[in-house]
N, C-alpha and C. Protein backbone atom coordinates (compact mmCIF):
# COMPACT_ATOMS: atom_id res chain seq x y z
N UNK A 1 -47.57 -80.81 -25.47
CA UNK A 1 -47.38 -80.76 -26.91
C UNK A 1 -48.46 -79.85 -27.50
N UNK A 2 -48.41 -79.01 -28.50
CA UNK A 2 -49.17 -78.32 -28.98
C UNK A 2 -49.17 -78.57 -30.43
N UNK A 3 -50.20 -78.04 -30.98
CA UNK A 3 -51.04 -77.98 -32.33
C UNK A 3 -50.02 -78.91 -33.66
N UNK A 4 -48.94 -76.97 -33.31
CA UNK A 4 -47.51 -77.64 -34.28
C UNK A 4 -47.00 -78.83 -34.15
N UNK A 5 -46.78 -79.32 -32.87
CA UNK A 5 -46.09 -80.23 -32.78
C UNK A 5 -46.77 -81.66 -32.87
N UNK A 6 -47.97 -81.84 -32.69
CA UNK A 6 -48.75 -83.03 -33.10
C UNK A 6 -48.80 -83.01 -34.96
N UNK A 7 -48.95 -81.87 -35.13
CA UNK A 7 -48.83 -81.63 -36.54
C UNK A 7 -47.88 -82.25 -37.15
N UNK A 8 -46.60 -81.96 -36.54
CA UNK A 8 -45.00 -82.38 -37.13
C UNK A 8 -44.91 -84.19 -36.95
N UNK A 9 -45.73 -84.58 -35.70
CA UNK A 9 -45.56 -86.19 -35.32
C UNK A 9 -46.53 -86.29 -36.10
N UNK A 10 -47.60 -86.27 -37.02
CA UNK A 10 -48.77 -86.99 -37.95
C UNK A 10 -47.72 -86.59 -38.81
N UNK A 11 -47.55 -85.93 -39.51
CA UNK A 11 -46.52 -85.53 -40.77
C UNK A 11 -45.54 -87.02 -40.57
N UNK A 12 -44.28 -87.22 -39.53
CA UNK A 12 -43.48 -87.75 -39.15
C UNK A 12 -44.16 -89.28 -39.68
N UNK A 13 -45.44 -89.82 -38.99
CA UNK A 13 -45.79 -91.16 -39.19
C UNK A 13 -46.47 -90.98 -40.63
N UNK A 14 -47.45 -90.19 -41.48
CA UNK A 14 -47.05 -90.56 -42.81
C UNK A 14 -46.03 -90.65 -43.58
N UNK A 15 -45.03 -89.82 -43.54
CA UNK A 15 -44.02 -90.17 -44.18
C UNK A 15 -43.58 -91.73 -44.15
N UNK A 16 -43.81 -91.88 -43.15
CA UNK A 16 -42.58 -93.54 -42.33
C UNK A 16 -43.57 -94.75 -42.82
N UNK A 17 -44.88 -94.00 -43.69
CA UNK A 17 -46.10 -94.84 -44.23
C UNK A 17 -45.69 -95.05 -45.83
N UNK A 18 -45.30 -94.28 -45.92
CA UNK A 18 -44.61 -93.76 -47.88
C UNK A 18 -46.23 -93.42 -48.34
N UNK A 19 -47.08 -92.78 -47.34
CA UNK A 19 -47.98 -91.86 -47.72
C UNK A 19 -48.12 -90.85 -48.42
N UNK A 20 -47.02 -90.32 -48.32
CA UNK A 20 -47.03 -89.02 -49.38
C UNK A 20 -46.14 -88.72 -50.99
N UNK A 21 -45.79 -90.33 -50.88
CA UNK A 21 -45.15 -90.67 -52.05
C UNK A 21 -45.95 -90.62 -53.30
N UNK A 22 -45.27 -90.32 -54.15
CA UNK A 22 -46.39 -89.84 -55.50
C UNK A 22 -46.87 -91.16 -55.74
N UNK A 23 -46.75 -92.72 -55.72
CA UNK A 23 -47.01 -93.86 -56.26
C UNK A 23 -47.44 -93.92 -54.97
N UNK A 24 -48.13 -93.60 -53.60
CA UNK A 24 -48.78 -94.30 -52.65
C UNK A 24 -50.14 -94.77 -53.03
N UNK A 25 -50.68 -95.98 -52.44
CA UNK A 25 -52.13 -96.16 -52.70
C UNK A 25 -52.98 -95.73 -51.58
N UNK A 26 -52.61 -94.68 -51.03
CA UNK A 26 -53.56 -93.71 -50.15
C UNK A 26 -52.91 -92.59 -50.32
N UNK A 27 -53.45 -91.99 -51.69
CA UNK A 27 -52.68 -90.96 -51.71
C UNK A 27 -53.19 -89.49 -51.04
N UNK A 28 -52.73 -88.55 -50.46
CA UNK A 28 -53.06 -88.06 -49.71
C UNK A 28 -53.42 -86.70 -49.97
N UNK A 29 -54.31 -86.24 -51.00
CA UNK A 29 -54.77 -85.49 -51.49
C UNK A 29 -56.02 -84.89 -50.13
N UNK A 30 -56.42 -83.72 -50.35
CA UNK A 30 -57.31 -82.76 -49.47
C UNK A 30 -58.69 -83.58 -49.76
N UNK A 31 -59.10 -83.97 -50.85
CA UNK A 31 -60.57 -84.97 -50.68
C UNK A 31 -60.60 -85.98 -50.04
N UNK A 32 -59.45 -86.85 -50.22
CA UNK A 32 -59.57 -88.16 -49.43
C UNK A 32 -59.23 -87.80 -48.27
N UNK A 33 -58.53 -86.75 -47.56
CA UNK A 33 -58.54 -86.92 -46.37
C UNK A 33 -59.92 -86.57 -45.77
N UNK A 34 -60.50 -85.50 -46.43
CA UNK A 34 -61.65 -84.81 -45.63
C UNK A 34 -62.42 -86.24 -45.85
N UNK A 35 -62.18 -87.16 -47.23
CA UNK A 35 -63.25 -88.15 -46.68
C UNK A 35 -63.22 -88.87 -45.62
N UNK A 36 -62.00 -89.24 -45.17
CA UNK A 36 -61.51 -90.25 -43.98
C UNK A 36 -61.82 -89.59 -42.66
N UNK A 37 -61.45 -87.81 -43.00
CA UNK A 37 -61.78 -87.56 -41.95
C UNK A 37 -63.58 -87.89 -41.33
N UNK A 38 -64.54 -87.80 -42.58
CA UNK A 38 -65.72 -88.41 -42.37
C UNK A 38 -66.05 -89.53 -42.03
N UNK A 39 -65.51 -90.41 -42.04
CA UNK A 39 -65.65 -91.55 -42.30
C UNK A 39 -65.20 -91.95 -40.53
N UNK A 40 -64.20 -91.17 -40.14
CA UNK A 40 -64.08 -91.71 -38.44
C UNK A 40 -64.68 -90.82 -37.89
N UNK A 41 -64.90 -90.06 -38.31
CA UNK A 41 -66.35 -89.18 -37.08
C UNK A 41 -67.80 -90.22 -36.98
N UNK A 42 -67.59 -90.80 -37.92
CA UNK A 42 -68.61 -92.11 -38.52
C UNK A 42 -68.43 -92.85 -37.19
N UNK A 43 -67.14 -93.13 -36.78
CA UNK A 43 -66.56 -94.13 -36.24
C UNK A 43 -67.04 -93.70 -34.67
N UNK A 44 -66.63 -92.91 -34.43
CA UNK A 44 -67.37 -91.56 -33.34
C UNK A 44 -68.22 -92.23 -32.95
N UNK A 45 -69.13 -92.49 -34.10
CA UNK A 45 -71.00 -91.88 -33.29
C UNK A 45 -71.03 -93.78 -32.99
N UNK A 46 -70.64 -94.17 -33.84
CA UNK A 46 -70.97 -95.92 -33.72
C UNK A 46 -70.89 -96.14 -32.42
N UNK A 47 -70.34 -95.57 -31.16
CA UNK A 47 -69.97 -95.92 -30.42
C UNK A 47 -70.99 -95.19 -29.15
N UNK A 48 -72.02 -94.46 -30.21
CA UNK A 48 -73.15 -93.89 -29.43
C UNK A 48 -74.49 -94.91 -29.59
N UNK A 49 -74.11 -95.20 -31.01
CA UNK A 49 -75.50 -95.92 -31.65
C UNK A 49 -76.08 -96.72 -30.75
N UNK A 50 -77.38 -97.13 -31.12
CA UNK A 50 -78.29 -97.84 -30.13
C UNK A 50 -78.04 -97.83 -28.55
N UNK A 51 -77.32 -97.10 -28.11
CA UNK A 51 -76.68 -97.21 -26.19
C UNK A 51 -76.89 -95.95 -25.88
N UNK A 52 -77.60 -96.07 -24.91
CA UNK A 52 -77.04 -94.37 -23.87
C UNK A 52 -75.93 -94.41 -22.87
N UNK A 53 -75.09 -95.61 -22.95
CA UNK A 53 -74.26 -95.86 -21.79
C UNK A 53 -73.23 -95.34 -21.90
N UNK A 54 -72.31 -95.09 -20.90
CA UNK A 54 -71.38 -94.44 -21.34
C UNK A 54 -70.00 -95.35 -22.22
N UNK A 55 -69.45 -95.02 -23.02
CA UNK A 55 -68.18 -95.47 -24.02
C UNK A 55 -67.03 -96.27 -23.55
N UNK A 56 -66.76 -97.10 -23.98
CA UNK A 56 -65.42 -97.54 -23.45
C UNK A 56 -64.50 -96.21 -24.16
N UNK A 57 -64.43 -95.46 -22.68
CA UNK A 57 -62.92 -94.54 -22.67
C UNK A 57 -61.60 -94.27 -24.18
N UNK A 58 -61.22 -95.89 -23.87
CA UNK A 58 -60.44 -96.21 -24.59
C UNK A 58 -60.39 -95.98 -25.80
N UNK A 59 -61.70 -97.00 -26.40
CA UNK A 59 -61.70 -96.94 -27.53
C UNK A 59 -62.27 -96.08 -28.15
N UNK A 60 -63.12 -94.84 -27.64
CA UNK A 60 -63.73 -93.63 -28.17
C UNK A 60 -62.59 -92.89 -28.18
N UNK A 61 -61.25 -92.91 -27.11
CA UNK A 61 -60.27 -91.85 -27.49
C UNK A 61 -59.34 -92.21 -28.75
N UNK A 62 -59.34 -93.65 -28.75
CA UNK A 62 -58.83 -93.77 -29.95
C UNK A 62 -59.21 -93.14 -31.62
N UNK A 63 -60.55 -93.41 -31.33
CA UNK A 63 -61.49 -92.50 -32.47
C UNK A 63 -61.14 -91.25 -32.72
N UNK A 64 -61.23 -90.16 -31.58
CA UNK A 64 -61.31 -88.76 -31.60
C UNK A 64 -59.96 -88.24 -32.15
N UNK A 65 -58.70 -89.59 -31.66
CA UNK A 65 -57.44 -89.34 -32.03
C UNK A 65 -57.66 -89.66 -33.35
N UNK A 66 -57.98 -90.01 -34.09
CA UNK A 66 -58.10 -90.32 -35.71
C UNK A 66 -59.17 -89.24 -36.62
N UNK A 67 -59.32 -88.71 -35.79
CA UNK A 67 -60.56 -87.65 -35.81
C UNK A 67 -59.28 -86.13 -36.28
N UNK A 68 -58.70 -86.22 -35.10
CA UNK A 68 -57.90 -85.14 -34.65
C UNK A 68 -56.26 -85.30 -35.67
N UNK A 69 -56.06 -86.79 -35.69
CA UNK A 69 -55.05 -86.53 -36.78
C UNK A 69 -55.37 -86.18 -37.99
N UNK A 70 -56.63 -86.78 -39.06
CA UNK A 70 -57.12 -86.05 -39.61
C UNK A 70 -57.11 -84.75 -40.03
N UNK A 71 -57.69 -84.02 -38.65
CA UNK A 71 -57.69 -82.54 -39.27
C UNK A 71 -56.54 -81.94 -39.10
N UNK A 72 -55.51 -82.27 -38.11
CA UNK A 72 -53.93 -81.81 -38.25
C UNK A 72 -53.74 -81.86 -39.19
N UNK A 73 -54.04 -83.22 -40.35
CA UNK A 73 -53.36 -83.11 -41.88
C UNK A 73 -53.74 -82.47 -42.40
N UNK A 74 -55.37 -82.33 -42.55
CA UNK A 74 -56.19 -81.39 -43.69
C UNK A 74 -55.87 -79.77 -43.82
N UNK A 75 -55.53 -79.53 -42.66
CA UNK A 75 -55.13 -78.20 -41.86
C UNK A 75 -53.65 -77.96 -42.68
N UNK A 76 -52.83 -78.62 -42.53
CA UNK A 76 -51.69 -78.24 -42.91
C UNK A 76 -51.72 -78.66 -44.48
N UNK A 77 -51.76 -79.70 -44.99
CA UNK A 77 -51.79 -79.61 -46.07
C UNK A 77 -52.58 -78.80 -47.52
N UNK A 78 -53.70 -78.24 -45.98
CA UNK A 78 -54.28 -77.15 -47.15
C UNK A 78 -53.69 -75.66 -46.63
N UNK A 79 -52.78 -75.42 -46.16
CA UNK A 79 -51.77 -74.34 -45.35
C UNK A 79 -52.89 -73.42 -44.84
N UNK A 80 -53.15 -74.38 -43.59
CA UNK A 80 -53.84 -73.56 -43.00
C UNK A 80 -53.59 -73.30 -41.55
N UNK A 81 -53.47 -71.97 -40.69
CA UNK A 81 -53.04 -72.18 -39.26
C UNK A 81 -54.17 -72.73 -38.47
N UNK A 82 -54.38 -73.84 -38.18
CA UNK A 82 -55.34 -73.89 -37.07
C UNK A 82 -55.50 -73.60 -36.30
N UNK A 83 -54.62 -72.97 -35.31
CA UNK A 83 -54.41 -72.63 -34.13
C UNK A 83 -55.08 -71.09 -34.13
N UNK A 84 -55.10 -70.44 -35.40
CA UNK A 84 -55.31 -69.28 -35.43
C UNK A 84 -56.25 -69.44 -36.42
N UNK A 85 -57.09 -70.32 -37.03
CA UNK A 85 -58.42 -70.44 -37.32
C UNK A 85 -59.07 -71.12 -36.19
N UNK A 86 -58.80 -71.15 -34.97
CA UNK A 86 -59.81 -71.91 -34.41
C UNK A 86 -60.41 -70.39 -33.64
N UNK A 87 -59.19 -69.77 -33.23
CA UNK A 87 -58.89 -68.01 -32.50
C UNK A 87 -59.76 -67.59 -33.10
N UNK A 88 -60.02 -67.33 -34.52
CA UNK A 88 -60.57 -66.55 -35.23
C UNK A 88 -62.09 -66.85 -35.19
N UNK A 89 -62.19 -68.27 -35.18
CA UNK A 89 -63.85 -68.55 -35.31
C UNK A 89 -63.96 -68.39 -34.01
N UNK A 90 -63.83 -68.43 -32.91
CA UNK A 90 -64.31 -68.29 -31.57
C UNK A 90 -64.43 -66.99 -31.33
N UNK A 91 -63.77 -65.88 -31.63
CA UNK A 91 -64.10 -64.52 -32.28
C UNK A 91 -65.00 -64.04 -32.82
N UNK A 92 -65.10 -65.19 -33.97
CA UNK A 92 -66.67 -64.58 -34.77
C UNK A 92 -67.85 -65.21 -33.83
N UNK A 93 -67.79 -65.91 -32.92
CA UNK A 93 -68.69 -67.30 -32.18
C UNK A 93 -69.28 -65.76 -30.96
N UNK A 94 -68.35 -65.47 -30.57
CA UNK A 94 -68.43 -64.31 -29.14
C UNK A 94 -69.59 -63.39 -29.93
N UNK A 95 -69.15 -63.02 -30.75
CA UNK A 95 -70.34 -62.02 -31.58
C UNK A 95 -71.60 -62.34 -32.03
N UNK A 96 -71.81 -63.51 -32.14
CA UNK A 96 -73.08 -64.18 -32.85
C UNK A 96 -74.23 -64.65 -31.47
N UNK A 97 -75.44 -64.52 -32.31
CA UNK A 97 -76.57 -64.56 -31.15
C UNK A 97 -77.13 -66.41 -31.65
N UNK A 98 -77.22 -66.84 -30.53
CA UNK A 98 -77.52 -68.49 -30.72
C UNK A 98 -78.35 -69.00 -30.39
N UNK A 99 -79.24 -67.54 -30.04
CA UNK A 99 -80.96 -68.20 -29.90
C UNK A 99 -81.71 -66.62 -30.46
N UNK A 100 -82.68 -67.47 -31.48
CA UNK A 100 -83.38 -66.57 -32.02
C UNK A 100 -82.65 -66.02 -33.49
């Protein structure tokens, strides 16, 4: 499955949420997502806090997946290609000096 198509299945399960309904009470505007999207990267690190051990698997992939649906939405709903902003910054990344 690629970019689009995880894109189209997060799209698919808000809808089936009545998320994007003008009367939803999570309505799904570009701030609140970028906040949520903060808010589980939050979720991320908790799972670093106080431990050096390694993660239950599981439940850190669950995170990253909430991480990652996230920015599928933010991405598209602010019409943006990710697939070809990620191309593009790794482009500008090849050119840039990262020490010094």
């Amino acid at each position: 499955m690629n970019i689009k198509e995880l894109t189209g299945e997060m799209h698919k399960f808000v809808r089936a949420q009545g998320w994007y309904e003008h009367d939803s009470p999570r309505p799904q505007t570009l701030r609140n997502l970028a906040i949520s999207l903060s808010l589980e990267a939050g979720e991320v690190l908790e799972h670093f806090q106080w431990n050096d051990d390694q993660p239950d698997v599981d439940e850190l992939g669950d995170e990253l997946a909430d991480v990652t649906l996230y920015l599928l939405q933010i991405a598209s709903v602010a019409g943006i290609d990710l697939e070809q902003a990620v191309m593009n910054k790794l482009d500008r990344n090849y050119g840039r000096s990262w020490d010094g």
